[in-house]
C-alpha atoms as a PDB file:
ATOM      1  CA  UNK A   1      11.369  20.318 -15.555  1.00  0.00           C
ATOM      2  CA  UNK A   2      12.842  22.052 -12.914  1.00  0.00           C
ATOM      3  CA  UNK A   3      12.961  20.871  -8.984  1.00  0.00           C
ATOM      4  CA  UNK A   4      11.639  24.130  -7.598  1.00  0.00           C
ATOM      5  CA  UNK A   5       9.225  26.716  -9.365  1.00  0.00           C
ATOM      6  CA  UNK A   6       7.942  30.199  -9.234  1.00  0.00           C
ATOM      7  CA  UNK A   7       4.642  30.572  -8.129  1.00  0.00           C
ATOM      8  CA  UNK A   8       2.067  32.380 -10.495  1.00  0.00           C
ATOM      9  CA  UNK A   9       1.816  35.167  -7.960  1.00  0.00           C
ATOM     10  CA  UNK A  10       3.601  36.290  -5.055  1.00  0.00           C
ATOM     11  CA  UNK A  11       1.979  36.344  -1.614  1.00  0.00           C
ATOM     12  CA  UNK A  12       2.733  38.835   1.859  1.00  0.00           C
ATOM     13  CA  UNK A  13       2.867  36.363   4.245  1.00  0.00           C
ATOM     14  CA  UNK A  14       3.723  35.734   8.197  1.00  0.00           C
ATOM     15  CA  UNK A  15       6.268  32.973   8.939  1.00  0.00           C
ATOM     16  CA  UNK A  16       6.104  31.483  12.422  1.00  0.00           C
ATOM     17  CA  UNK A  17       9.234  31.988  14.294  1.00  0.00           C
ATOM     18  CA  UNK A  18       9.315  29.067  15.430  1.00  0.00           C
ATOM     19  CA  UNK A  19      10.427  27.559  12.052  1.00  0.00           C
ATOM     20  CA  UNK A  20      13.337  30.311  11.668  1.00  0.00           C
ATOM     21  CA  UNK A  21      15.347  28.644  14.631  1.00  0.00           C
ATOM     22  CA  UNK A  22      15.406  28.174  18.336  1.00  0.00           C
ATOM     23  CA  UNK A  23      16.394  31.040  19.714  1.00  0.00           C
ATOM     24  CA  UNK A  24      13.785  33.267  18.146  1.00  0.00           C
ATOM     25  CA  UNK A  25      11.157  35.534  19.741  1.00  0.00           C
ATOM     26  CA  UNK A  26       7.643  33.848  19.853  1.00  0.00           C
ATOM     27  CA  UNK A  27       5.997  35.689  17.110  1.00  0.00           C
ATOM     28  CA  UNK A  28       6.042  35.716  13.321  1.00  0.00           C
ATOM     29  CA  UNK A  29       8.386  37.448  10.565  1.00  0.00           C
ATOM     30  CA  UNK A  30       6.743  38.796   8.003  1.00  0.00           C
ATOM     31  CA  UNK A  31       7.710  37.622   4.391  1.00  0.00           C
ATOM     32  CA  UNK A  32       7.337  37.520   0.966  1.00  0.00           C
ATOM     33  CA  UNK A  33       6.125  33.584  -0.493  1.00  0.00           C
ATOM     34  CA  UNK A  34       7.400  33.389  -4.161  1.00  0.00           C
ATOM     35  CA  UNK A  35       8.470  29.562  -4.900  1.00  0.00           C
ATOM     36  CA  UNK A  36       7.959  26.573  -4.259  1.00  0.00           C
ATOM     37  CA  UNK A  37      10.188  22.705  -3.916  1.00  0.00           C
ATOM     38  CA  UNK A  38       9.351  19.494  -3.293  1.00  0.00           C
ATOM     39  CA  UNK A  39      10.858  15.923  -2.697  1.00  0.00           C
ATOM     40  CA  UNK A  40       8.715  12.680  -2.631  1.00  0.00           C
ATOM     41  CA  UNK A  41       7.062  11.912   0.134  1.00  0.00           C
ATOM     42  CA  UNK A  42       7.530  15.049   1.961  1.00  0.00           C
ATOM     43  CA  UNK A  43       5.250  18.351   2.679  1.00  0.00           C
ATOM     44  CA  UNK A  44       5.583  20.992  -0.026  1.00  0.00           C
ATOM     45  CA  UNK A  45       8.768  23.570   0.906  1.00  0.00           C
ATOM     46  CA  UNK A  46       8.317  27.120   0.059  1.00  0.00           C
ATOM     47  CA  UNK A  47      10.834  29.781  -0.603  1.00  0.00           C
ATOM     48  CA  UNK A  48      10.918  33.215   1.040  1.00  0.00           C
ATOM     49  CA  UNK A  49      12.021  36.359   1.042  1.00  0.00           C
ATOM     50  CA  UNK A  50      12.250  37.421   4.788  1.00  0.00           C
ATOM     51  CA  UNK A  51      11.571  41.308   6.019  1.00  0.00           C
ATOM     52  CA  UNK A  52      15.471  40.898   7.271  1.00  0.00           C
ATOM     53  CA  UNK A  53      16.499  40.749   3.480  1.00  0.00           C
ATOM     54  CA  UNK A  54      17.493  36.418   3.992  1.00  0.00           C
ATOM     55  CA  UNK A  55      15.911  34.364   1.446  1.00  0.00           C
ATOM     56  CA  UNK A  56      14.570  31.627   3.415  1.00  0.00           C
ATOM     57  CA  UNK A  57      14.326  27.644   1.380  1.00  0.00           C
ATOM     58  CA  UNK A  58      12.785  25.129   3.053  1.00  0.00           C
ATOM     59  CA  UNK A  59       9.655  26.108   5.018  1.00  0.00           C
ATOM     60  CA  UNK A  60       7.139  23.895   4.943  1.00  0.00           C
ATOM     61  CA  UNK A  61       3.655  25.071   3.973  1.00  0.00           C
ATOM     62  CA  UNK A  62       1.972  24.645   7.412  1.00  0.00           C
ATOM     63  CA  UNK A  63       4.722  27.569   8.487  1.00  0.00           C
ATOM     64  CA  UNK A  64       3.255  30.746   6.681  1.00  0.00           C
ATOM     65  CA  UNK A  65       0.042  32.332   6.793  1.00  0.00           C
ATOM     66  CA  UNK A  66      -1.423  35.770   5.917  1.00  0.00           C
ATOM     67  CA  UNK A  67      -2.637  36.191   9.299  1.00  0.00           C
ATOM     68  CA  UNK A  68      -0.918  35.167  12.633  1.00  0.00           C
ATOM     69  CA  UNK A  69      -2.659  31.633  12.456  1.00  0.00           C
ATOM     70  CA  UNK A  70      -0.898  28.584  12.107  1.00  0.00           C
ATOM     71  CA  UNK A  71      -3.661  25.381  13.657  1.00  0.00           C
ATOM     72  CA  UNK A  72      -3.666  23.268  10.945  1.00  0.00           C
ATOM     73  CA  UNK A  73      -1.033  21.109  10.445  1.00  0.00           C
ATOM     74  CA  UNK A  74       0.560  19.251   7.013  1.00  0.00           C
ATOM     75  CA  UNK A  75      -1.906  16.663   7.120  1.00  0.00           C
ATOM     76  CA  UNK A  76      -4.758  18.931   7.087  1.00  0.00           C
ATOM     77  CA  UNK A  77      -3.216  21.589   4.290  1.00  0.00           C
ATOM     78  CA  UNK A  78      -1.695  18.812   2.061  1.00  0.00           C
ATOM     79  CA  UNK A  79      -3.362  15.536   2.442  1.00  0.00           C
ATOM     80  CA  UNK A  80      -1.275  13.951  -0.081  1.00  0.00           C
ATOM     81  CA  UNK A  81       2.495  14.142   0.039  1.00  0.00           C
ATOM     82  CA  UNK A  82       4.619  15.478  -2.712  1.00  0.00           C
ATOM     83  CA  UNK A  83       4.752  12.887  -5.763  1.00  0.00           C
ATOM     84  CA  UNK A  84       7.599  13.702  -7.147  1.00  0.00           C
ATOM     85  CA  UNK A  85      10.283  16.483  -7.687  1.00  0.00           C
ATOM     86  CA  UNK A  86       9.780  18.126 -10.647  1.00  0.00           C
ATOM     87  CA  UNK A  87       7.531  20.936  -9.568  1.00  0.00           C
ATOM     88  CA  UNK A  88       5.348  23.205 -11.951  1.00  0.00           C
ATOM     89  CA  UNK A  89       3.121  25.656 -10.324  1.00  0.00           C
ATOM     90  CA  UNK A  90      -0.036  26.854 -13.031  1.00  0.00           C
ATOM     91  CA  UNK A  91      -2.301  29.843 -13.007  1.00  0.00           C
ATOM     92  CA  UNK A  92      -5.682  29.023 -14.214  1.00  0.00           C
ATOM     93  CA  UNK A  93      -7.415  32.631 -14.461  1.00  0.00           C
ATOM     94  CA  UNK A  94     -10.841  31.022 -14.833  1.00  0.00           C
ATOM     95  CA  UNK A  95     -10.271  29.227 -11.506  1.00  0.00           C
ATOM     96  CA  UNK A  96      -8.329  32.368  -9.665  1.00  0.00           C
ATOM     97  CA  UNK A  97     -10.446  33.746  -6.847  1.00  0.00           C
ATOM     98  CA  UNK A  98     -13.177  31.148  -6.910  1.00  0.00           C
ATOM     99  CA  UNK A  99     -14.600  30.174  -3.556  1.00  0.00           C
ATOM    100  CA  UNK A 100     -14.158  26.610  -2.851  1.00  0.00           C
ATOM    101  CA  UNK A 101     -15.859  24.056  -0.195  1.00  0.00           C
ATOM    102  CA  UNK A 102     -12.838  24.263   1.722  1.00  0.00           C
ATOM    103  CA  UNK A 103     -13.240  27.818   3.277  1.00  0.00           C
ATOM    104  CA  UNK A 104     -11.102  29.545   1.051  1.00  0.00           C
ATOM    105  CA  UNK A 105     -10.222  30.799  -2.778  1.00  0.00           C
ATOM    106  CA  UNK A 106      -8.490  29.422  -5.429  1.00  0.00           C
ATOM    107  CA  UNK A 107      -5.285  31.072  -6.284  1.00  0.00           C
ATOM    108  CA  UNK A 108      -3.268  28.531  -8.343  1.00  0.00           C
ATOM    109  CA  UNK A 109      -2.340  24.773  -9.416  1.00  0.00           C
ATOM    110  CA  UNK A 110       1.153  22.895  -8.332  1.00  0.00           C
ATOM    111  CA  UNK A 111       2.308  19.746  -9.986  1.00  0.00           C
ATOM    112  CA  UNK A 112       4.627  17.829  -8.909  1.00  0.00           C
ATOM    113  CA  UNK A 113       5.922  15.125 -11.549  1.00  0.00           C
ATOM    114  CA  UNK A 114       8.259  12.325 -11.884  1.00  0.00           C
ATOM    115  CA  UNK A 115       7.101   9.524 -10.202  1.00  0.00           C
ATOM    116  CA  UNK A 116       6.066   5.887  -9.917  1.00  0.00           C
ATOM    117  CA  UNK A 117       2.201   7.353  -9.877  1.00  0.00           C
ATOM    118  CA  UNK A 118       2.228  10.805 -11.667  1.00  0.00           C
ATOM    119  CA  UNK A 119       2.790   8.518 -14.532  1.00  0.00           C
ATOM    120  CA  UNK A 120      -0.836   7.527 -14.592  1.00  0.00           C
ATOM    121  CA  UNK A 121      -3.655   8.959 -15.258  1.00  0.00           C
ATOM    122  CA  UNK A 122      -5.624   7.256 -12.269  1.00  0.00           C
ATOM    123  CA  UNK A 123      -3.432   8.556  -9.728  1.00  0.00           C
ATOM    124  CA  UNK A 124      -1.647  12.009 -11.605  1.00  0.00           C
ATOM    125  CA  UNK A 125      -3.019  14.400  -8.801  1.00  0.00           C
ATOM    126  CA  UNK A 126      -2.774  18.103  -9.714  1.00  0.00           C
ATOM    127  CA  UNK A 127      -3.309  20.138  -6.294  1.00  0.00           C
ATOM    128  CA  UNK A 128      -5.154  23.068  -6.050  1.00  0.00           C
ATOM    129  CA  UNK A 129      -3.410  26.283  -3.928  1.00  0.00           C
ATOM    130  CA  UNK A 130      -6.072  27.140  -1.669  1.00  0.00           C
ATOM    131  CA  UNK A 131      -6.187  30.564  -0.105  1.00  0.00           C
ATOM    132  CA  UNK A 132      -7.833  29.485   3.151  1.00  0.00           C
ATOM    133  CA  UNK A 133     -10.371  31.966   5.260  1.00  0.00           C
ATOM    134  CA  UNK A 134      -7.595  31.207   7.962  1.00  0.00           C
ATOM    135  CA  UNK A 135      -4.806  32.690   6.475  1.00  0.00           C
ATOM    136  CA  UNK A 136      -3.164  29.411   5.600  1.00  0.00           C
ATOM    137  CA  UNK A 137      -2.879  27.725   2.156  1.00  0.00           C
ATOM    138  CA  UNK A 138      -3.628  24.223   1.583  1.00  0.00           C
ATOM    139  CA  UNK A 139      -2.941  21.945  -1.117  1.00  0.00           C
ATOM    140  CA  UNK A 140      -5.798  19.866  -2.135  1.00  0.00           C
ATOM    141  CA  UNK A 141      -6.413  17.201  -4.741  1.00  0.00           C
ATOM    142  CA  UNK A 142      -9.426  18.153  -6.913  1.00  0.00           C
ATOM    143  CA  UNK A 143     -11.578  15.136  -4.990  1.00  0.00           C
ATOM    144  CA  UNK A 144     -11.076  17.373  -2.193  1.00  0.00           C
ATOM    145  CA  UNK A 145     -13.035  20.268  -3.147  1.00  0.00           C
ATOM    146  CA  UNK A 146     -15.371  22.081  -5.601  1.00  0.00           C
ATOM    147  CA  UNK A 147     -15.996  25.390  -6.748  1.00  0.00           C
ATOM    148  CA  UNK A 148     -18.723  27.558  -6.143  1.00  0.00           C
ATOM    149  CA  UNK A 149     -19.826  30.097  -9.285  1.00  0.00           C
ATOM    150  CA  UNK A 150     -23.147  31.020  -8.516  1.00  0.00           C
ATOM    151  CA  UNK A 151     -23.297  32.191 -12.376  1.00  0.00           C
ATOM    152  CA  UNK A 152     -22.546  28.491 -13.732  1.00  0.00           C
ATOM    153  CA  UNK A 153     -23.054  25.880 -11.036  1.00  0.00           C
ATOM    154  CA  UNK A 154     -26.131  24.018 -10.841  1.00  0.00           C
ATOM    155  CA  UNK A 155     -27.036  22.949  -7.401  1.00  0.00           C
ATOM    156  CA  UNK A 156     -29.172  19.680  -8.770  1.00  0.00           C
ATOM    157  CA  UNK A 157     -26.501  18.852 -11.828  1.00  0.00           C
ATOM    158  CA  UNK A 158     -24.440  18.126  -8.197  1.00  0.00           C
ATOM    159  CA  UNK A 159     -26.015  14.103  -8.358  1.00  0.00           C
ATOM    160  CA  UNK A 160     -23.672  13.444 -10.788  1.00  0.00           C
ATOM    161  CA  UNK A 161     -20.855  13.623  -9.180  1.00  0.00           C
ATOM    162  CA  UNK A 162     -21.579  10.194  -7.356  1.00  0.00           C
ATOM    163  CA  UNK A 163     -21.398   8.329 -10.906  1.00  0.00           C
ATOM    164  CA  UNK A 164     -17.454  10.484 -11.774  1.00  0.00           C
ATOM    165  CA  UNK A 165     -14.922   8.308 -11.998  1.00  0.00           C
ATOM    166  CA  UNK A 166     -11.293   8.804 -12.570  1.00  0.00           C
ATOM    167  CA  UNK A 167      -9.459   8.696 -16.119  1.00  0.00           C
ATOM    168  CA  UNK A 168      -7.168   5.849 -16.270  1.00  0.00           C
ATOM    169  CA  UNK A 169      -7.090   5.831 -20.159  1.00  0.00           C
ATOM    170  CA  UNK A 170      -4.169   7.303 -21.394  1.00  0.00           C
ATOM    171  CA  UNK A 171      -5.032   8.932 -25.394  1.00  0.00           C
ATOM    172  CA  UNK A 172      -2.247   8.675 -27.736  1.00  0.00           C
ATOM    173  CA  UNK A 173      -2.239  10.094 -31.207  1.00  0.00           C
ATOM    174  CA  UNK A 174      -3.360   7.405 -33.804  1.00  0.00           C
END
């Protein structure tokens, strides 16, 4: 799998100067968000095409927004660091759009692989691109949010969730 990966859509976004270097004007650039990289340990990077015609590597996610916000930081908009460095960004379209418990929409899945924990099934932590109200994207482990579908979810079938617990059985083929 590869080390950087194409995200299922492509996303107009502002890039706070500040990132871009130290001399720039306060103010944002305005950009076009298209991939994605990650090494262990660190905040997802994102790649960019800037309105200057550079493509921009190595912004980290709490640098671009669709607005001209940028008030929450890494910890807030990825609470977990990346796992590994094989990256694989996933478009779910039953998922795409959904409002989610974290003020914002779904708009994709990144996973990052290759790892002393992705391994198992207890800790393997798909995160969910989150299109927040903000204009900043987070991404969040699915025990960070749910979904709301007025169509499906059932407000009372909600109790269960205290008695989920995570898979740690790995199923092999007999």
């Amino acid at each position: 799998m590869p080390k950087h990966a194409s995200l299922p859509f492509h996303f107009y976004v502002n890039v706070n100067n500040a990132f871009l270097g130290p001399n720039m004007p306060e103010g944002v650039t305005k950009a076009i968000w298209h991939g994605i990289y990650c090494r262990e340990y660190q905040t997802m990077s994102c790649h960019v095409f800037l309105e200057s015609g550079a493509h921009w590597s190595g912004l980290p996610l709490h640098a671009i927004s669709t607005t001209e916000t940028f008030s929450l930081g890494p910890e807030k908009l990825m609470p977990w660091c990346g796992m590994g460095e094989e990256m694989e960004a996933v478009l779910m379209p039953f998922l795409e759009g959904l409002e989610t418990t974290a003020n914002g929409r779904h708009t994709g899945i990144i996973i990052d692989w290759n790892d002393g924990y992705s391994r198992y099934p207890a800790e393997h932590k798909p995160l969910s691109l989150i299109a927040l109200e903000s204009g900043q994207f987070a991404l969040l482990p699915n025990n960070y949010i749910t979904y709301k579908e007025k169509h499906f979810v059932n407000d009372a079938a909600k109790e269960n969730m205290k008695h989920y617990k995570r898979g740690e059985e790995v199923y092999w083929e007999k």
